[in-house]
PDB file of N, CA and C in Angstrom:
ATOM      1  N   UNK A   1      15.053   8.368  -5.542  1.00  0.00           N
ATOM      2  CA  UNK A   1      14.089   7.413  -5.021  1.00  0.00           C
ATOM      3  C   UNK A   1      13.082   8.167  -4.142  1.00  0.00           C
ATOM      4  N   UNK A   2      12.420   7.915  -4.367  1.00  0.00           N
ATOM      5  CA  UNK A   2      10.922   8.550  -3.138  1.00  0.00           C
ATOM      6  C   UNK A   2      10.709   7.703  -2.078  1.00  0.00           C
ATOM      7  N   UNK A   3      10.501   9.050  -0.820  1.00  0.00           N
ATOM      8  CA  UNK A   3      10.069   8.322   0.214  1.00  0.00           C
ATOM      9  C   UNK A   3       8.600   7.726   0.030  1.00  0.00           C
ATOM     10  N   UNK A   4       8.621   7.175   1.477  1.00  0.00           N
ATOM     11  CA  UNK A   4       7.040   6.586   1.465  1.00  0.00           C
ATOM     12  C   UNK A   4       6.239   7.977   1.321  1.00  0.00           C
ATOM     13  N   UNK A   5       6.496   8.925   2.010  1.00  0.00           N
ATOM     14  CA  UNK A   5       5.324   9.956   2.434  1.00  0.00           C
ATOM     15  C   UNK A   5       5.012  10.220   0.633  1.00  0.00           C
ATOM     16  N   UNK A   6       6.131  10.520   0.259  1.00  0.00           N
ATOM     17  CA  UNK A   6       5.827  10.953  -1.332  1.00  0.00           C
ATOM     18  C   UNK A   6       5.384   9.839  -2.016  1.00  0.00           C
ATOM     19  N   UNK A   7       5.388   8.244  -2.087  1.00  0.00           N
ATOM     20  CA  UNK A   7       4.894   7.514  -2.709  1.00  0.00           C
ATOM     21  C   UNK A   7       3.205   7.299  -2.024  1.00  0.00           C
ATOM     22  N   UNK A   8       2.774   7.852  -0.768  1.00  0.00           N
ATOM     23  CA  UNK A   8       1.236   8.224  -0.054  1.00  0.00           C
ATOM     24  C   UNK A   8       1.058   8.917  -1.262  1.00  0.00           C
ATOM     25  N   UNK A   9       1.520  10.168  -1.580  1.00  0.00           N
ATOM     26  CA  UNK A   9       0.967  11.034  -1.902  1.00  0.00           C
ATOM     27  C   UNK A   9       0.387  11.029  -3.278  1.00  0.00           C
ATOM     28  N   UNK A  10       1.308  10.207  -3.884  1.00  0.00           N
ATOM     29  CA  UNK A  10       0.967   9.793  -5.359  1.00  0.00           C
ATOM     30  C   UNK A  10      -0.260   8.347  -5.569  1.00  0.00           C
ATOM     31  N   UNK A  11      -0.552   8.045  -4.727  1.00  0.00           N
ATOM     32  CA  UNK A  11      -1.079   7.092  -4.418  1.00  0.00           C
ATOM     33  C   UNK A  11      -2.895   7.842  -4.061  1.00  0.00           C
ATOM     34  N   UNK A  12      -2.461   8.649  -3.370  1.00  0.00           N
ATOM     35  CA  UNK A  12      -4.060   9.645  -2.683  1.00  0.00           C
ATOM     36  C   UNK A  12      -4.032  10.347  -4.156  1.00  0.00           C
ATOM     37  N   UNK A  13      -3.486  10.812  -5.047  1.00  0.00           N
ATOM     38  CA  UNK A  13      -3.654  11.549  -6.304  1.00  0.00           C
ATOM     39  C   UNK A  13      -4.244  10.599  -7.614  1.00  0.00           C
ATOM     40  N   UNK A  14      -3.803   9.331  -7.625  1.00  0.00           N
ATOM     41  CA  UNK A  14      -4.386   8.483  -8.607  1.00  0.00           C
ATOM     42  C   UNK A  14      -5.519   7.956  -7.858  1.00  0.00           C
ATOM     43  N   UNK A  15      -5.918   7.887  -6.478  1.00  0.00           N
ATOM     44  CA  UNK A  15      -7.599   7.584  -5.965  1.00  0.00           C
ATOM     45  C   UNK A  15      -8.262   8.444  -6.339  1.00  0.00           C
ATOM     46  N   UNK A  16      -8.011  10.001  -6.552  1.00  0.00           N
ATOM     47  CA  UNK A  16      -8.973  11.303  -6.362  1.00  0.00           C
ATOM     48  C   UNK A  16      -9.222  11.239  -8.276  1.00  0.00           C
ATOM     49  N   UNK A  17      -7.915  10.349  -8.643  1.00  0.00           N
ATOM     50  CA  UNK A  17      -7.701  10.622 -10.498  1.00  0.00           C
ATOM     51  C   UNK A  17      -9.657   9.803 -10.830  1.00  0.00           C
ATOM     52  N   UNK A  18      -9.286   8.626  -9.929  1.00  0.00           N
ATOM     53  CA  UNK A  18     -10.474   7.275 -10.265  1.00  0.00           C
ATOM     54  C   UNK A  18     -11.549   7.817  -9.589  1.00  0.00           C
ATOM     55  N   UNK A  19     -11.827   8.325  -8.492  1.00  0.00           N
ATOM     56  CA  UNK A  19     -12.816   9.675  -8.067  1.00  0.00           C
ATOM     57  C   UNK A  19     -13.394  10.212  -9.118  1.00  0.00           C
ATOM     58  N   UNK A  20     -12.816  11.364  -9.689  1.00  0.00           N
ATOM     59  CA  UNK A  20     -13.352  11.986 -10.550  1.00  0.00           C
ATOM     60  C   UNK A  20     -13.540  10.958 -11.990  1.00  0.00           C
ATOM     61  N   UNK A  21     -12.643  10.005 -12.528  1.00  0.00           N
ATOM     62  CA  UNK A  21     -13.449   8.908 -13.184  1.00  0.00           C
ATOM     63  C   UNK A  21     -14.522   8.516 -13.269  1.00  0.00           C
ATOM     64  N   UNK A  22     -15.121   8.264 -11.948  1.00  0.00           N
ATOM     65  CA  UNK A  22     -16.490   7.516 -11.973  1.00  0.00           C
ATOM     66  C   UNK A  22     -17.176   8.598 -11.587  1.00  0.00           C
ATOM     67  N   UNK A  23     -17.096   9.385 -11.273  1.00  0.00           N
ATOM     68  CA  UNK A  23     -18.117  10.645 -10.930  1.00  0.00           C
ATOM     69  C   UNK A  23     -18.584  11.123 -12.761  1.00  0.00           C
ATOM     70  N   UNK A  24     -17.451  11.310 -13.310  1.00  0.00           N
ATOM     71  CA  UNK A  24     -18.012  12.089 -15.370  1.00  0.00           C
ATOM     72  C   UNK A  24     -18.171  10.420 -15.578  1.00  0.00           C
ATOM     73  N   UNK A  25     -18.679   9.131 -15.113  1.00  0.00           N
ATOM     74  CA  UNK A  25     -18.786   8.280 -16.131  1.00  0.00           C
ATOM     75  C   UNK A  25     -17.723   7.839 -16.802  1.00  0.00           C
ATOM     76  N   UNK A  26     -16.721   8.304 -16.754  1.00  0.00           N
ATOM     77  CA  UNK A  26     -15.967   7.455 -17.827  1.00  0.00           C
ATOM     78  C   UNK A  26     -15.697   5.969 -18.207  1.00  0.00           C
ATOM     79  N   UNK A  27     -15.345   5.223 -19.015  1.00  0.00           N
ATOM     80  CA  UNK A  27     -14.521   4.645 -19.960  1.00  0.00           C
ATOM     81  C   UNK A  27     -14.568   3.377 -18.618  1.00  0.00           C
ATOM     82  N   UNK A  28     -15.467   1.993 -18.414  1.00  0.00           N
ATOM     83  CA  UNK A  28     -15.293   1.251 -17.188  1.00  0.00           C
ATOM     84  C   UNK A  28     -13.641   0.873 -17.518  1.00  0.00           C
ATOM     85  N   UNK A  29     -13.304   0.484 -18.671  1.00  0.00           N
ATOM     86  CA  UNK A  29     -11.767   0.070 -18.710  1.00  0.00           C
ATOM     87  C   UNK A  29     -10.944   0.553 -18.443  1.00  0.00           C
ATOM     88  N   UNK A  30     -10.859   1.827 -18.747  1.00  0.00           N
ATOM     89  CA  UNK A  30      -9.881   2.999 -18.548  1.00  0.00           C
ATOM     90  C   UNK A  30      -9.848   3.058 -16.505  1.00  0.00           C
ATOM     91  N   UNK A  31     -11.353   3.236 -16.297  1.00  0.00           N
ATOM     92  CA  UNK A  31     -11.443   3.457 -14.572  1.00  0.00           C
ATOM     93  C   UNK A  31     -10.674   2.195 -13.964  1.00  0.00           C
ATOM     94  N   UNK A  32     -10.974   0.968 -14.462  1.00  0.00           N
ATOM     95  CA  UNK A  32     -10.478  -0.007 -13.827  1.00  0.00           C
ATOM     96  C   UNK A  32      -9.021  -0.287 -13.907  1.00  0.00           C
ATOM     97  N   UNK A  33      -8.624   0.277 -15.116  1.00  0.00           N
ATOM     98  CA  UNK A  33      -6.922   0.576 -15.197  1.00  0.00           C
ATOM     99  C   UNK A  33      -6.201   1.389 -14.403  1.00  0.00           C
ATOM    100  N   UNK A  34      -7.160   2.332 -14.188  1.00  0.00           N
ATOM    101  CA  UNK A  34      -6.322   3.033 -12.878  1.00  0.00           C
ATOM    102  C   UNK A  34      -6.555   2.766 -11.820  1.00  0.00           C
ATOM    103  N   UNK A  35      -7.651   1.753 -11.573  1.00  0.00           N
ATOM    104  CA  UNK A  35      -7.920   1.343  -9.976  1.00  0.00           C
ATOM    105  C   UNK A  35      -6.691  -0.084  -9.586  1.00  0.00           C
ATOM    106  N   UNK A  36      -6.336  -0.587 -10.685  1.00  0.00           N
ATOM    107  CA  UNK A  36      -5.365  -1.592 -10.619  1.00  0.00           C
ATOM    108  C   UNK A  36      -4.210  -1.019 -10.815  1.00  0.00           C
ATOM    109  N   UNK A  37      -3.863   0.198 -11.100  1.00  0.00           N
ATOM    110  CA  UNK A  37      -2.716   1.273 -11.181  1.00  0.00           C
ATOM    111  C   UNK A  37      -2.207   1.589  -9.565  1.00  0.00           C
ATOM    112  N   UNK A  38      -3.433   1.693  -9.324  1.00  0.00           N
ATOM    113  CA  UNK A  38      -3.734   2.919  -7.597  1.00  0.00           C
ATOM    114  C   UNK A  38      -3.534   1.026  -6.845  1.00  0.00           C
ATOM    115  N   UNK A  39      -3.886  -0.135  -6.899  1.00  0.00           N
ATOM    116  CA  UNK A  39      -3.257  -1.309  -6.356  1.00  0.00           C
ATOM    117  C   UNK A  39      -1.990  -1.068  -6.012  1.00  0.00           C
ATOM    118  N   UNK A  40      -1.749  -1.265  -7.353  1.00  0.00           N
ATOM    119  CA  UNK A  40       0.320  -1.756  -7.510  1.00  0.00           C
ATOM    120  C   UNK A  40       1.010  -0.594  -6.442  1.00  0.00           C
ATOM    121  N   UNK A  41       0.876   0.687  -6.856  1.00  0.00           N
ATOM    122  CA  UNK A  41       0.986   1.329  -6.225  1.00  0.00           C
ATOM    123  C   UNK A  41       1.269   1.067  -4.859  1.00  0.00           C
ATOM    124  N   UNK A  42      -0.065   0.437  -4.047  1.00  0.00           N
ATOM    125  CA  UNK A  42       0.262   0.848  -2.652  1.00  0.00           C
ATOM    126  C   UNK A  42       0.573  -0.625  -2.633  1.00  0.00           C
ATOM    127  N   UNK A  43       0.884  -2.071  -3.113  1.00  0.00           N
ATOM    128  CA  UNK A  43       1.443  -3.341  -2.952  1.00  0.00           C
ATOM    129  C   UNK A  43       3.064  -2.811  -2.743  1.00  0.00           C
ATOM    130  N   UNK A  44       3.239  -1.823  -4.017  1.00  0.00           N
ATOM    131  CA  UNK A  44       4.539  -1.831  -4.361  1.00  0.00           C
ATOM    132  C   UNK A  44       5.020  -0.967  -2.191  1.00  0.00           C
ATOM    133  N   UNK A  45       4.504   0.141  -2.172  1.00  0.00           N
ATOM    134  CA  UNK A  45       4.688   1.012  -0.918  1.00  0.00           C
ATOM    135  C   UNK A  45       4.398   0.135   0.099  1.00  0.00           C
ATOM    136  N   UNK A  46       3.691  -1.112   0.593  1.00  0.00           N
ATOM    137  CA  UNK A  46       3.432  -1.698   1.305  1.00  0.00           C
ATOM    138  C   UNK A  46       5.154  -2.674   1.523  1.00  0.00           C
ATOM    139  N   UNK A  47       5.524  -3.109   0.401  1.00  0.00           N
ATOM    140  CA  UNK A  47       6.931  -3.901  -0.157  1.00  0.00           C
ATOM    141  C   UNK A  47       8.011  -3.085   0.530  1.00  0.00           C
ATOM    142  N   UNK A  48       8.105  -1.589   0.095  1.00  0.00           N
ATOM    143  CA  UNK A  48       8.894  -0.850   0.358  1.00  0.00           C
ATOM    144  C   UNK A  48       8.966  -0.362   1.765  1.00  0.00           C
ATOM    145  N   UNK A  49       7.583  -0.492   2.716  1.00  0.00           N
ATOM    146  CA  UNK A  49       7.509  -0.188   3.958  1.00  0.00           C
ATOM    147  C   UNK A  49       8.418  -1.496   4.564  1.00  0.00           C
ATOM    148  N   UNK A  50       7.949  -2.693   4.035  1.00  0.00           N
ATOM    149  CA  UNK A  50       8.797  -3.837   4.785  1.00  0.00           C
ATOM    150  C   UNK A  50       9.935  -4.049   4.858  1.00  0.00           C
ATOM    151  N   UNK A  51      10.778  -3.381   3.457  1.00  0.00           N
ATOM    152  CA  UNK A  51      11.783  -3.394   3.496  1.00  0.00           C
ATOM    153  C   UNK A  51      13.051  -2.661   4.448  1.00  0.00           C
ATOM    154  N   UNK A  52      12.091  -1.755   4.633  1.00  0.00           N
ATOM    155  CA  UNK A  52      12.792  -0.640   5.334  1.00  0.00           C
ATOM    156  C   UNK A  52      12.860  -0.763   6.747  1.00  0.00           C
ATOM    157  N   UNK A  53      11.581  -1.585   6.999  1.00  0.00           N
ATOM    158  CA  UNK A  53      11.141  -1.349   8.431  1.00  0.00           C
ATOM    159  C   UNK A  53      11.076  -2.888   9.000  1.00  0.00           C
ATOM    160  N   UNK A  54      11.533  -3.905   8.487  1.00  0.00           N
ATOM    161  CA  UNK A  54      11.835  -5.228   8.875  1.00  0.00           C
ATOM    162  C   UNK A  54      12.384  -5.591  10.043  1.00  0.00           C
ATOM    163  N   UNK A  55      13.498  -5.348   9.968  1.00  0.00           N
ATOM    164  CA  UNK A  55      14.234  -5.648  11.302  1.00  0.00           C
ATOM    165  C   UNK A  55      13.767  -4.554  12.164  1.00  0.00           C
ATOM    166  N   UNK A  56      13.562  -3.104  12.459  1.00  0.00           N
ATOM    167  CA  UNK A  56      12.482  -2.357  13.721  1.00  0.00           C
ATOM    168  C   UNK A  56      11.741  -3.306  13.598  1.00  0.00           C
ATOM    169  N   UNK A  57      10.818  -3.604  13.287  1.00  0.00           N
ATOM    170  CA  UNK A  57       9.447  -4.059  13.363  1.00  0.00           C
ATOM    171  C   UNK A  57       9.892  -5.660  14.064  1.00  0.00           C
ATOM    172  N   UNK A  58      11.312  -6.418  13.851  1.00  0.00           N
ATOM    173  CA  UNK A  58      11.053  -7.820  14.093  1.00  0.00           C
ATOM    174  C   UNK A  58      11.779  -7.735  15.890  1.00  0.00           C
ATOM    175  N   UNK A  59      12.751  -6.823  15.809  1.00  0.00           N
ATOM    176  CA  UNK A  59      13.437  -6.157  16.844  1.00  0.00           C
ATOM    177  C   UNK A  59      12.780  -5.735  17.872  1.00  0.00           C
ATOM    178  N   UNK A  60      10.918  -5.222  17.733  1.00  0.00           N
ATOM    179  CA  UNK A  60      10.352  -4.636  18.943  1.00  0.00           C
ATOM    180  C   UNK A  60       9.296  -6.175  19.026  1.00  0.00           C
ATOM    181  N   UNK A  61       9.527  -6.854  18.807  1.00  0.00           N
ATOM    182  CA  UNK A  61       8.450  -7.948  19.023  1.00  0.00           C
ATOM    183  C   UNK A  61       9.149  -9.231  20.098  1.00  0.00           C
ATOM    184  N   UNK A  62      10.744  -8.644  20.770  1.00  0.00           N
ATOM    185  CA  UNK A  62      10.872  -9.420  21.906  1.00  0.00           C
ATOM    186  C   UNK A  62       9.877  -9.446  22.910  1.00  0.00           C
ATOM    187  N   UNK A  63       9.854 -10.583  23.323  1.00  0.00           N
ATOM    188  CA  UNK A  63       8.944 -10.548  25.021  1.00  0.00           C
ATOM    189  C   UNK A  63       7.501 -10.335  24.431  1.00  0.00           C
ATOM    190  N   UNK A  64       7.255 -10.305  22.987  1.00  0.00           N
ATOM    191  CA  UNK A  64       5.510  -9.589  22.546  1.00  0.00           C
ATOM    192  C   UNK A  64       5.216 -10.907  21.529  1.00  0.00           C
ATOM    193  N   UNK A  65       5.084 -12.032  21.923  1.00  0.00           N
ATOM    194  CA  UNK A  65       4.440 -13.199  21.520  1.00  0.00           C
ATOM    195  C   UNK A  65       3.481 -12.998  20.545  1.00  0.00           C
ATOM    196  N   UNK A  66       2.301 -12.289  20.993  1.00  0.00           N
ATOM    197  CA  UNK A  66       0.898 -11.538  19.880  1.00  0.00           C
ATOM    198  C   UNK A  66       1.296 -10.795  18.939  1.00  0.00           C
ATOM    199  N   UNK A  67       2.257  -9.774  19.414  1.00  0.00           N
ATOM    200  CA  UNK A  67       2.473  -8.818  18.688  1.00  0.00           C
ATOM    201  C   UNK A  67       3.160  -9.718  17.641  1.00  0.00           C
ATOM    202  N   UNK A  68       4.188  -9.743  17.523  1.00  0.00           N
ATOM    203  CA  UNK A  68       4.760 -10.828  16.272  1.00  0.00           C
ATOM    204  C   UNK A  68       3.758 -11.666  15.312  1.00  0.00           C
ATOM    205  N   UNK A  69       3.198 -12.452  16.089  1.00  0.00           N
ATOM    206  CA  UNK A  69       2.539 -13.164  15.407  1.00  0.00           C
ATOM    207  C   UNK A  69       1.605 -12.238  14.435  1.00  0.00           C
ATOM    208  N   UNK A  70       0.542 -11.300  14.905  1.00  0.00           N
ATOM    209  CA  UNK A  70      -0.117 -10.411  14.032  1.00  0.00           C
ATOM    210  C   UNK A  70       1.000  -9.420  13.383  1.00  0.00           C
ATOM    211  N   UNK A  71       2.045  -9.293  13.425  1.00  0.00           N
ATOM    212  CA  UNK A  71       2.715  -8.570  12.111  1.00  0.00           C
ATOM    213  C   UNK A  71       3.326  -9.530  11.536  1.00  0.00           C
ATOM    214  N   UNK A  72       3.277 -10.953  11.478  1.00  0.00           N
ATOM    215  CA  UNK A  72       3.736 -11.600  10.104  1.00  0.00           C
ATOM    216  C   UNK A  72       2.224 -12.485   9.874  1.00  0.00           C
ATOM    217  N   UNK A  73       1.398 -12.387  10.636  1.00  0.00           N
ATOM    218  CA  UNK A  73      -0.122 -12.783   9.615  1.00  0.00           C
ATOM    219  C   UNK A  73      -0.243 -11.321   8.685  1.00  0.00           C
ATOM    220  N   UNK A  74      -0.518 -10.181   9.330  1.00  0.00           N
ATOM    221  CA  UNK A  74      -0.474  -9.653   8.064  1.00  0.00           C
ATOM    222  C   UNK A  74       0.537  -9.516   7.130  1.00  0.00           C
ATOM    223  N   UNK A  75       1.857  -9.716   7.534  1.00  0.00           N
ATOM    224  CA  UNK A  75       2.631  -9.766   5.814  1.00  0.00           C
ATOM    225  C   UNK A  75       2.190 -10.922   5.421  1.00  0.00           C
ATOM    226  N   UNK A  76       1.620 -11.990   5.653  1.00  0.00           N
ATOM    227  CA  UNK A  76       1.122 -13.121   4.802  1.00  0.00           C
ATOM    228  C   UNK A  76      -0.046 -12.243   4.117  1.00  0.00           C
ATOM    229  N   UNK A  77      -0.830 -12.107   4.869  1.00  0.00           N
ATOM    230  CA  UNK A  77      -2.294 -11.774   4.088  1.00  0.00           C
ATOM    231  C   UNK A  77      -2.061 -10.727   2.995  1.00  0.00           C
ATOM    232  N   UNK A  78      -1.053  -9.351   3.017  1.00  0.00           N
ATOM    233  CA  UNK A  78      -1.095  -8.611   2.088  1.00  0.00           C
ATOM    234  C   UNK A  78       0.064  -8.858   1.021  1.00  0.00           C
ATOM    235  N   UNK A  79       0.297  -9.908   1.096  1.00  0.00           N
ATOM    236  CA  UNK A  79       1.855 -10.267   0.136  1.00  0.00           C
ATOM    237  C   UNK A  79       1.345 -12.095  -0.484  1.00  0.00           C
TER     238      UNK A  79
END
């Protein structure tokens, strides 16, 4: 299984892939397949950050009223 740092990394390698895509022109379908590739990607790593990091993340939000609230508006907004 890959960590996050290694699922970054594959993630910064299929942006630089769609980079050089639209730089030679290529194929709009083909570019847009990998720009919805390079999505899933970081939905999927975004999934996998929560999973991991759920309870830290729900655990430091005693006594932090704001704080809580803005880390489960954004898991609404990106999920």
């Amino acid at each position: 299984m890959k960590t996050q740092a290694q699922l970054i990394q594959n993630i910064i390698g299929q942006l630089q892939g769609v980079i050089k895509m639209i730089d030679e022109d290529k194929n709009c379908f083909e570019t847009l397949t990998q720009m919805k590739a390079s999505k899933s990607a970081l939905v999927s790593l975004i999934n996998k950050f929560l999973q991991e990091n759920f309870v830290k993340c729900i655990s430091s939000c005693k006594d932090q009223d704001q704080v809580c609230k803005k880390f489960f508006t954004e898991i609404l907004k990106n999920n």
